[in-house]
C-alpha atoms as a PDB file:
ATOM      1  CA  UNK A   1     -40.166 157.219  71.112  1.00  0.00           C
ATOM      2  CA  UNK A   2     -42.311 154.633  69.296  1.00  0.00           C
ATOM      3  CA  UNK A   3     -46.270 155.218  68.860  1.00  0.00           C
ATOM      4  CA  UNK A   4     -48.903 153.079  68.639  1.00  0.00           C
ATOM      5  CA  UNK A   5     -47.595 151.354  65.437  1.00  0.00           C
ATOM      6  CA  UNK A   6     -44.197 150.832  66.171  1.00  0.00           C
ATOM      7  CA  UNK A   7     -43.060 153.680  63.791  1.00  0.00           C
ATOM      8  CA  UNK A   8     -40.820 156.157  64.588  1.00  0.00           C
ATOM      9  CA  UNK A   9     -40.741 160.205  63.860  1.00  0.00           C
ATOM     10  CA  UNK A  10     -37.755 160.482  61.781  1.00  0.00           C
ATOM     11  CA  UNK A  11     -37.446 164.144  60.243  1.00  0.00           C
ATOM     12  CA  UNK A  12     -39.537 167.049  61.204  1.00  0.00           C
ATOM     13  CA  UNK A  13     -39.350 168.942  57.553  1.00  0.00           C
ATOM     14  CA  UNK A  14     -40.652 172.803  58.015  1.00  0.00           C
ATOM     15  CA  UNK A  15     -41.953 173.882  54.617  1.00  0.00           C
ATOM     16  CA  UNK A  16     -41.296 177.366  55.340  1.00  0.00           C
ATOM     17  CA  UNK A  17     -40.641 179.053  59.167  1.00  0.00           C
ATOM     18  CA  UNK A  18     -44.011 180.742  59.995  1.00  0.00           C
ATOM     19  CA  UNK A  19     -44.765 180.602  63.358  1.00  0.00           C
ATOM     20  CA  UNK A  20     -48.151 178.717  62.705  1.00  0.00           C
ATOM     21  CA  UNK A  21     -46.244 175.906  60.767  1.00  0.00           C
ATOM     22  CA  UNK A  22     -42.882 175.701  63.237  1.00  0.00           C
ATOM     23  CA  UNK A  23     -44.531 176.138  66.389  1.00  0.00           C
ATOM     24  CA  UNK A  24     -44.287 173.268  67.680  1.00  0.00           C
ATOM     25  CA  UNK A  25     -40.472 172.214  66.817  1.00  0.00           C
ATOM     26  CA  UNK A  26     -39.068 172.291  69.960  1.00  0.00           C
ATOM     27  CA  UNK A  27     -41.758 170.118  70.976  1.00  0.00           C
ATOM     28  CA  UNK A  28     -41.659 167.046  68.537  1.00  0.00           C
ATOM     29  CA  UNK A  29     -37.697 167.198  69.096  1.00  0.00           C
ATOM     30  CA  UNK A  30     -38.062 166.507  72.620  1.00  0.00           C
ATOM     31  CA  UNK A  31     -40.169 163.813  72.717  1.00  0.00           C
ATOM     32  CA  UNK A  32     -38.361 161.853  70.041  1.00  0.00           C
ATOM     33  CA  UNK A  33     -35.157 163.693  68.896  1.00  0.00           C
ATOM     34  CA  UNK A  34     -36.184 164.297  65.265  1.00  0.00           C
ATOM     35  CA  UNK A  35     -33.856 165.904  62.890  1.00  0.00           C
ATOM     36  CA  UNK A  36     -35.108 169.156  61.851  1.00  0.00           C
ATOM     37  CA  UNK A  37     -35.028 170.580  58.385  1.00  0.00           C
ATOM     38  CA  UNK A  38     -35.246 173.492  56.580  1.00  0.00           C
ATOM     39  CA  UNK A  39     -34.177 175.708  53.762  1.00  0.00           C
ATOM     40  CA  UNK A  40     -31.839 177.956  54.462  1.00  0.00           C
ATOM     41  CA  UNK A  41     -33.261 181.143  52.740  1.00  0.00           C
ATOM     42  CA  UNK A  42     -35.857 180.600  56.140  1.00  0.00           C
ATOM     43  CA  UNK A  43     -33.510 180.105  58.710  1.00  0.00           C
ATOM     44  CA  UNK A  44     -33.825 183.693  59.751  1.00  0.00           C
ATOM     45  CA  UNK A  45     -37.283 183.187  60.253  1.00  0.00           C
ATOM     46  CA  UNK A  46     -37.194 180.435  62.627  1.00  0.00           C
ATOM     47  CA  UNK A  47     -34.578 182.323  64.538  1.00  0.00           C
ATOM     48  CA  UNK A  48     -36.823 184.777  65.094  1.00  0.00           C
ATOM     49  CA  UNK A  49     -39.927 182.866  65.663  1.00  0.00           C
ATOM     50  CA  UNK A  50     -40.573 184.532  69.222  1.00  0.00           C
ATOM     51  CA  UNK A  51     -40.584 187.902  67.918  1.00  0.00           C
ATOM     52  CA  UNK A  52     -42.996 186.829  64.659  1.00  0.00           C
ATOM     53  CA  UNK A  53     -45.461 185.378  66.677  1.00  0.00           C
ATOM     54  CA  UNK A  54     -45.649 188.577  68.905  1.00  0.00           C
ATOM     55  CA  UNK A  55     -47.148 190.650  66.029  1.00  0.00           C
ATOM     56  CA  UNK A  56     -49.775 188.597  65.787  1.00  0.00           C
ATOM     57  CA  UNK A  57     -50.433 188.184  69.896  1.00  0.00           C
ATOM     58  CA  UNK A  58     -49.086 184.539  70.047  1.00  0.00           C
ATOM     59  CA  UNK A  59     -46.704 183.263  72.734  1.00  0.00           C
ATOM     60  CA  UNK A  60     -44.578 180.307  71.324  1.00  0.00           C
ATOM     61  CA  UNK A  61     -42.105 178.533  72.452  1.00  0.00           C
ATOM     62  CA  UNK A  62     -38.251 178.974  70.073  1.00  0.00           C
ATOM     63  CA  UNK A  63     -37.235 176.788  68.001  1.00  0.00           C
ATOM     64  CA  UNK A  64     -34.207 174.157  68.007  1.00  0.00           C
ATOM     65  CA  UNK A  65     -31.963 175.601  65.249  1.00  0.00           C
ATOM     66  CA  UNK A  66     -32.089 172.941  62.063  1.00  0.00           C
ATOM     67  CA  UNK A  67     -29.878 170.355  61.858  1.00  0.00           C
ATOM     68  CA  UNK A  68     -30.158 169.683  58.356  1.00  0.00           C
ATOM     69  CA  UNK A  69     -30.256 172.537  55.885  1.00  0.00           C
ATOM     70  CA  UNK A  70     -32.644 171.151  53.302  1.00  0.00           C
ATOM     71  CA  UNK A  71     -32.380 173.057  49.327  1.00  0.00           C
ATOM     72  CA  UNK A  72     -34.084 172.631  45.654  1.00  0.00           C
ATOM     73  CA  UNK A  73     -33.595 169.240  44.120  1.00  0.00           C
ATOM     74  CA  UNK A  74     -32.652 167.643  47.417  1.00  0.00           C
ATOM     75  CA  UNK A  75     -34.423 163.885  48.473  1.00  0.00           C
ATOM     76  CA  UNK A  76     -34.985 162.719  51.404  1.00  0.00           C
ATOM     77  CA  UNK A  77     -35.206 158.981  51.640  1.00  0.00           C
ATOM     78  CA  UNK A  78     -37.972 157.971  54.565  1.00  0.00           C
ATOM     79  CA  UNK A  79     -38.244 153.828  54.862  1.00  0.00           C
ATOM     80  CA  UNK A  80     -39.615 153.315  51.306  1.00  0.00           C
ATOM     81  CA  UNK A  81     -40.000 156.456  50.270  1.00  0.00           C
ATOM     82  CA  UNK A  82     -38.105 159.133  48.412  1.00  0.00           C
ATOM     83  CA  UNK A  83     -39.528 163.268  49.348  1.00  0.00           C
ATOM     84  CA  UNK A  84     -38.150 165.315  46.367  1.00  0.00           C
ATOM     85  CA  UNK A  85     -37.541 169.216  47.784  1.00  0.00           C
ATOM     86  CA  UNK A  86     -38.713 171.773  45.198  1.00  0.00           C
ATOM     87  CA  UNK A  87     -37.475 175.368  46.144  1.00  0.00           C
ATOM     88  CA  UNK A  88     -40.964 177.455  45.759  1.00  0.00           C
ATOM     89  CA  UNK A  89     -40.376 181.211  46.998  1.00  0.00           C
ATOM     90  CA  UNK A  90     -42.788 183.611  47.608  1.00  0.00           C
ATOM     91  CA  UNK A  91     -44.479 183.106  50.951  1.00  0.00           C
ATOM     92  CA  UNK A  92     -41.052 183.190  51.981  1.00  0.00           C
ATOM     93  CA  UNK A  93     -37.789 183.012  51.166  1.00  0.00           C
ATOM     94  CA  UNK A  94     -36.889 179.359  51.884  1.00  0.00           C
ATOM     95  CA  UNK A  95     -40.459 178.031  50.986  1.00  0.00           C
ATOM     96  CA  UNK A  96     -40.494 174.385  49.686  1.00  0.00           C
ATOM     97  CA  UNK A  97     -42.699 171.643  48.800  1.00  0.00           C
ATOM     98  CA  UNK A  98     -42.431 168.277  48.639  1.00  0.00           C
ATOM     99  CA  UNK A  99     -42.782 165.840  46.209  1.00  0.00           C
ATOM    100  CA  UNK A 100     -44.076 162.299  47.049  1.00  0.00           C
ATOM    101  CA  UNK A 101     -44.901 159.892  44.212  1.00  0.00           C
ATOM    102  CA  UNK A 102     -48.266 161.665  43.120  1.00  0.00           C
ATOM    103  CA  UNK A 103     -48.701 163.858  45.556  1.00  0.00           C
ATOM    104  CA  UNK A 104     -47.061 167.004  46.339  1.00  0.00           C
ATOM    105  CA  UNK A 105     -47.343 169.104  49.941  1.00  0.00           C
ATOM    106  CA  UNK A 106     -47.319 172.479  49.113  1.00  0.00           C
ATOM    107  CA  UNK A 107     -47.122 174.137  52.597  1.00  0.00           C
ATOM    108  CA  UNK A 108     -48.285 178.020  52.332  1.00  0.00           C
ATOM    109  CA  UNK A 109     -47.019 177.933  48.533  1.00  0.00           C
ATOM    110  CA  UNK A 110     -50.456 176.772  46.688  1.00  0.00           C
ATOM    111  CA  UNK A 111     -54.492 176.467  48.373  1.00  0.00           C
ATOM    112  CA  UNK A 112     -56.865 175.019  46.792  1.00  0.00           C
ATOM    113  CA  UNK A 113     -58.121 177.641  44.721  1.00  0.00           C
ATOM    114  CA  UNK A 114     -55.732 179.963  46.215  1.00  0.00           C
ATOM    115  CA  UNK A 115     -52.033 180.968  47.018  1.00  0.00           C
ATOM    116  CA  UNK A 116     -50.097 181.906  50.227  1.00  0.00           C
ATOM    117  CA  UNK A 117     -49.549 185.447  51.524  1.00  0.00           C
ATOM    118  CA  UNK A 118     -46.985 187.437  50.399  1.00  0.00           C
ATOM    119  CA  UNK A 119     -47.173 190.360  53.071  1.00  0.00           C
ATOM    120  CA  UNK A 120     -45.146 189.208  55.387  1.00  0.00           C
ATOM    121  CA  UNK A 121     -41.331 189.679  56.003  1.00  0.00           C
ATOM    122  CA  UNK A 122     -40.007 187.852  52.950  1.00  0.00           C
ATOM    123  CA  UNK A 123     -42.628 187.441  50.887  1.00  0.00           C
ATOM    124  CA  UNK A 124     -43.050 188.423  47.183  1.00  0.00           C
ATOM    125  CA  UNK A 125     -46.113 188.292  45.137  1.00  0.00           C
ATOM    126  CA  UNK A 126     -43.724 187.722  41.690  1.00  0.00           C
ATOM    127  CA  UNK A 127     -42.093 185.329  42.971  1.00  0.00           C
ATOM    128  CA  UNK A 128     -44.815 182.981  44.442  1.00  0.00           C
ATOM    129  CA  UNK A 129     -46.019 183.231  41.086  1.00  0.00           C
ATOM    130  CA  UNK A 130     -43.008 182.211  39.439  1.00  0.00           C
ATOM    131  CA  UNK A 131     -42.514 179.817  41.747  1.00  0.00           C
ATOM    132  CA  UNK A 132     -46.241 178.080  41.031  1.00  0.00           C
ATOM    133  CA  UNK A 133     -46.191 178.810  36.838  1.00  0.00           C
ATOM    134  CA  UNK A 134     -42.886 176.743  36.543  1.00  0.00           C
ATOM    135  CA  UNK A 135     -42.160 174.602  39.547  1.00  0.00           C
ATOM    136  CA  UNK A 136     -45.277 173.312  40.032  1.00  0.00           C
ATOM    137  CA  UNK A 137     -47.843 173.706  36.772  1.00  0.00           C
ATOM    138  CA  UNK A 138     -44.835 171.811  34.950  1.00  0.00           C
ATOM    139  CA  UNK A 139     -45.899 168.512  37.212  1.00  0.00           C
ATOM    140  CA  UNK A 140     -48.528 166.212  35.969  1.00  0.00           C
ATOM    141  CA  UNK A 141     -52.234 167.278  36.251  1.00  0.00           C
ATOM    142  CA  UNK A 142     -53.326 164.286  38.274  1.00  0.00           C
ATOM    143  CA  UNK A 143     -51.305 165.204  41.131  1.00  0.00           C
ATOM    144  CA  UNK A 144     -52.476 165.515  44.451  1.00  0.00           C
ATOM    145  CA  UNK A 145     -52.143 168.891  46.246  1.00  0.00           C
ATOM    146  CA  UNK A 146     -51.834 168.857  49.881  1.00  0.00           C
ATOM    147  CA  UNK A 147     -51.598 172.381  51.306  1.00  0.00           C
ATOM    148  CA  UNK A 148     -50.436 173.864  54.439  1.00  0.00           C
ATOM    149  CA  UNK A 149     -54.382 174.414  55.222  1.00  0.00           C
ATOM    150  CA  UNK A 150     -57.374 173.869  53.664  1.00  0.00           C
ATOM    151  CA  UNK A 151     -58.199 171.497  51.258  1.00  0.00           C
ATOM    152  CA  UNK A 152     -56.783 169.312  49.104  1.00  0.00           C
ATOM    153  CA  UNK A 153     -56.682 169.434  45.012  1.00  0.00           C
ATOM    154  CA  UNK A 154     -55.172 168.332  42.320  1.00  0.00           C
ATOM    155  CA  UNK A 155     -52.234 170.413  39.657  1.00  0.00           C
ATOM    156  CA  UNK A 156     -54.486 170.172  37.103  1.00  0.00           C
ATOM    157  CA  UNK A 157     -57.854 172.043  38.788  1.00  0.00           C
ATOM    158  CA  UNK A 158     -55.306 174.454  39.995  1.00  0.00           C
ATOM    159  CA  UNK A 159     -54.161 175.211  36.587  1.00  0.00           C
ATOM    160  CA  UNK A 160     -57.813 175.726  35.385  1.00  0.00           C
ATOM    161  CA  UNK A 161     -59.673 177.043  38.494  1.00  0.00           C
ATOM    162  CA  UNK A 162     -57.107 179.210  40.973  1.00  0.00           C
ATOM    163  CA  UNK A 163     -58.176 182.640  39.854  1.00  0.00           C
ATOM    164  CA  UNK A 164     -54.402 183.979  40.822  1.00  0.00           C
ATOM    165  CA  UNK A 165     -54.028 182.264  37.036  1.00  0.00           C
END
């Protein structure tokens, strides 16, 4: 299905399988047969999406398994652009971001000012940190964060004003 623009939804790419971020899967892939991707370390998780949204009282609807299983240092070539997958575990197992020219969508991985959870199935405090300290404070400081919620930031106001550092 084309929208407005004549564009079409190519890949739906899950940064990590939380319910609140995977949702709506089954939706998207209906109404225009997107492949889905995901790392594999989280493939668990979105198996079990039914039964992780029932701790916290929500009612969603499962997930298509992934057709593509996505992995550190993979790209992903979208018309003119190239989305470089960086491996970043911690909020979960399979977390990753993605790396865009000079900006970088860090799902539930970095906040502004912030990190993501680690108390949930999967999750480890050391290694979120790890995963920030040398996957993504090694990129340039002028590049833009876009998080799973929240604001926006850059690498370099990260590095000097997340208190987790």
């Amino acid at each position: 299905m084309l929208n407005k623009n004549g564009l079409k939804l190519k890949y739906i790419i899950n940064t990590h399988a939380h319910f609140d971020h995977v949702g709506g899967n089954a939706a998207l892939k209906k109404v225009n047969g997107a492949k889905l991707m995901i790392h594999e370390a989280d493939n668990i998780l979105l198996e079990k999406l039914t039964k992780q949204a029932d701790i916290f009282g929500y009612d969603v609807t499962p997930s298509p398994p992934p057709d593509i299983m996505i992995k550190d240092g993979d790209k992903i070539k979208v018309g003119k652009l190239t989305l470089k997958v960086i491996h970043t575990p911690g909020h979960s197992p399979g977390g990753v971001c993605l790396l865009i020219n000079d900006r970088i969508i860090t799902g539930d991985t970095l906040f502004k000012q912030s990190i993501g959870r680690t108390d949930l199935p999967g999750g480890s405090y050391d290694f979120i940190l790890r995963s920030i300290k040398e996957k993504l404070f090694t990129l340039d400081n002028k590049l833009l964060v876009f998080p799973g919620h929240g604001d926006s930031s850059t690498i370099g106001d990260e590095k000097r004003l997340n208190p987790y550092f």
